[in-house]
N, C-alpha and C. Protein backbone atom coordinates (compact mmCIF):
# COMPACT_ATOMS: atom_id res chain seq x y z
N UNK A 1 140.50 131.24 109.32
CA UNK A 1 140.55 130.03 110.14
C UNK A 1 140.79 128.80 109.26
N UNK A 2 141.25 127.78 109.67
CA UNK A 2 141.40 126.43 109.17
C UNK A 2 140.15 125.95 109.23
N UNK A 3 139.55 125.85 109.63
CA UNK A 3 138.00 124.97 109.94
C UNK A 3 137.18 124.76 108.11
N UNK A 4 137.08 126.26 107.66
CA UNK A 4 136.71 126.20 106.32
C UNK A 4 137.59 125.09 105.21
N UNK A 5 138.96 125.24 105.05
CA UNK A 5 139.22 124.76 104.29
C UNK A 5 139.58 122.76 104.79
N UNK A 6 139.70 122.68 105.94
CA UNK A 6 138.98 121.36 106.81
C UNK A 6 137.69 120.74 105.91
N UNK A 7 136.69 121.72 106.49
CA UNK A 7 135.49 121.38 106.37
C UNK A 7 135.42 121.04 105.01
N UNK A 8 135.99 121.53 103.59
CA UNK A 8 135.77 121.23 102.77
C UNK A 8 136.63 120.22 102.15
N UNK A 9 137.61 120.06 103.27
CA UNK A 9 138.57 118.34 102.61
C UNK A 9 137.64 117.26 102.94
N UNK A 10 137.00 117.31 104.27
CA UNK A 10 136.24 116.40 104.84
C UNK A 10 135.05 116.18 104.01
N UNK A 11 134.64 117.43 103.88
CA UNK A 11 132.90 117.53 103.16
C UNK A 11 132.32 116.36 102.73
N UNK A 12 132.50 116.19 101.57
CA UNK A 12 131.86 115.27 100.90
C UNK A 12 131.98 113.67 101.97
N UNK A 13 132.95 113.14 102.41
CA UNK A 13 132.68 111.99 103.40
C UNK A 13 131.64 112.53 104.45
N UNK A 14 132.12 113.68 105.10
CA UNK A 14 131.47 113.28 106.03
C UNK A 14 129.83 114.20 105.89
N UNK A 15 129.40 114.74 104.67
CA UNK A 15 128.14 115.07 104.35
C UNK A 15 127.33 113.41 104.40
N UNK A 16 128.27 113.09 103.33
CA UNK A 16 127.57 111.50 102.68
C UNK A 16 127.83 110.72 103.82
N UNK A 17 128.42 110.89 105.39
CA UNK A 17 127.83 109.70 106.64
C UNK A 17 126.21 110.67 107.20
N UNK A 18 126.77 111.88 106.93
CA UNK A 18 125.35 112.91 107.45
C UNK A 18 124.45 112.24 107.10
N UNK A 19 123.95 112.44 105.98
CA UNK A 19 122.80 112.50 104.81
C UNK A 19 122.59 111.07 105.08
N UNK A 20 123.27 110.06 105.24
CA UNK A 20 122.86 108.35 105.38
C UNK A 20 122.54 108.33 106.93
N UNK A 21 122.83 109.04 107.98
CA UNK A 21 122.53 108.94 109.35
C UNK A 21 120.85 109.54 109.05
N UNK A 22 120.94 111.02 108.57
CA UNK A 22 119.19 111.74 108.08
C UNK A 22 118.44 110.91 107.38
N UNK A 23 118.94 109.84 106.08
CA UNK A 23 118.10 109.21 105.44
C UNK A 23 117.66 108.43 106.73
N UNK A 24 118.39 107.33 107.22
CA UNK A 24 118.30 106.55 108.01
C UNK A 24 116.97 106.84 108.98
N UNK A 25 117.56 107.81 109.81
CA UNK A 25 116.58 108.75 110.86
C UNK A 25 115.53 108.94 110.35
N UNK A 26 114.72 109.79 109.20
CA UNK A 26 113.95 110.84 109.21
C UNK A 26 112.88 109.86 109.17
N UNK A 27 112.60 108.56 108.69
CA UNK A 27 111.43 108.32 108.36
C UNK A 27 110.73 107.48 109.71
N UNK A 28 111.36 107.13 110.93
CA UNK A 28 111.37 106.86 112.24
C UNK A 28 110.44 107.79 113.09
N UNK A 29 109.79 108.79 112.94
CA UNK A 29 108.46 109.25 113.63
C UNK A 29 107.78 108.98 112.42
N UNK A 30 108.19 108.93 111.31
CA UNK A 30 106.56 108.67 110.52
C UNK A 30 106.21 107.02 111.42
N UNK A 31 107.19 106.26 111.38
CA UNK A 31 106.83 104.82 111.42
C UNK A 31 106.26 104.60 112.46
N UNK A 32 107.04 105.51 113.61
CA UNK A 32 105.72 105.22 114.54
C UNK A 32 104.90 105.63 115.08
N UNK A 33 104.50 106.94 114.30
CA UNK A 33 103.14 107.44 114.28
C UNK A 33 102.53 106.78 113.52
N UNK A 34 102.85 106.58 112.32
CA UNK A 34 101.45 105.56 111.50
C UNK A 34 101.73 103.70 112.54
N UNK A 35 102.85 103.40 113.89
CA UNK A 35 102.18 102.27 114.36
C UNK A 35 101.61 102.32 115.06
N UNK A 36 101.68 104.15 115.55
CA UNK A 36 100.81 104.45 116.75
C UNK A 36 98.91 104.34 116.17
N UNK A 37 98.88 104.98 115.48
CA UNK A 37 97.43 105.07 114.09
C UNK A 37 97.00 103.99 114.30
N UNK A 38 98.28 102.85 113.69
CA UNK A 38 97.18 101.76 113.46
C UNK A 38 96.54 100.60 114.73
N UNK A 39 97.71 101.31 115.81
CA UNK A 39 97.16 100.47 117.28
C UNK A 39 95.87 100.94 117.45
N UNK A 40 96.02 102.48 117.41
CA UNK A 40 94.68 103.25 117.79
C UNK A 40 93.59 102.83 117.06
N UNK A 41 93.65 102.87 115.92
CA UNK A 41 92.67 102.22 115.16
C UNK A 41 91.59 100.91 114.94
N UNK A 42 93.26 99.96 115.45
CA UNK A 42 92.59 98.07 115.75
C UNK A 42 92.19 98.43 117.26
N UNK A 43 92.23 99.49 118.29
CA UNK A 43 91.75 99.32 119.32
C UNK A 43 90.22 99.73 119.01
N UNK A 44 89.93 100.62 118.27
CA UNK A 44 89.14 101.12 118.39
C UNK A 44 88.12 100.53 117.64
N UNK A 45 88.73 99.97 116.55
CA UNK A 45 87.59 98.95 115.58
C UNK A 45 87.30 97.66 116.47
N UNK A 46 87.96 97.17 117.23
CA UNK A 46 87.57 96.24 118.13
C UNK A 46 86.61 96.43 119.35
N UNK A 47 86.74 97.81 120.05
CA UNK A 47 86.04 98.42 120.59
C UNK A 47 84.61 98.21 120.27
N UNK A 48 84.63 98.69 118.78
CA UNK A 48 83.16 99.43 118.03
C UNK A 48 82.57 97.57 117.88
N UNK A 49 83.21 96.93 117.68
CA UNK A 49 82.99 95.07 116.75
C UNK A 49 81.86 95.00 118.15
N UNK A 50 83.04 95.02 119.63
CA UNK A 50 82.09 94.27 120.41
C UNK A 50 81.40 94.94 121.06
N UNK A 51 81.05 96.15 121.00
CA UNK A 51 79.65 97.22 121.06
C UNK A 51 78.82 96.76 120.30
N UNK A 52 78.98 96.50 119.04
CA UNK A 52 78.05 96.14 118.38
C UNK A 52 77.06 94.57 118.37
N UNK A 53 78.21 93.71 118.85
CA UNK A 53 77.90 92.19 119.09
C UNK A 53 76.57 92.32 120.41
């Protein structure tokens, strides 16, 4: 098939838009799980502040 020797004229461009779309992407559930954390957290330390008051 053509596709292989395609794939490897293309490769390197279009790995290196891949790999910058994955860099881009991957760290986007960390960010908002740790903004989810830290909502949960100031809710909950605020919670505990005026329980305690």
């Amino acid at each position: 098939t053509a596709i292989g020797p395609a794939l490897l004229a293309v490769g390197p461009d279009f790995l290196g838009g891949f790999a910058a779309i994955l860099w881009i992407l991957t760290p986007v559930p960390f960010l908002l799980g740790a903004a989810a954390f830290a909502g949960w957290a100031a809710g909950w330390d605020a919670a505990t502040l005026q329980r305690a008051r």
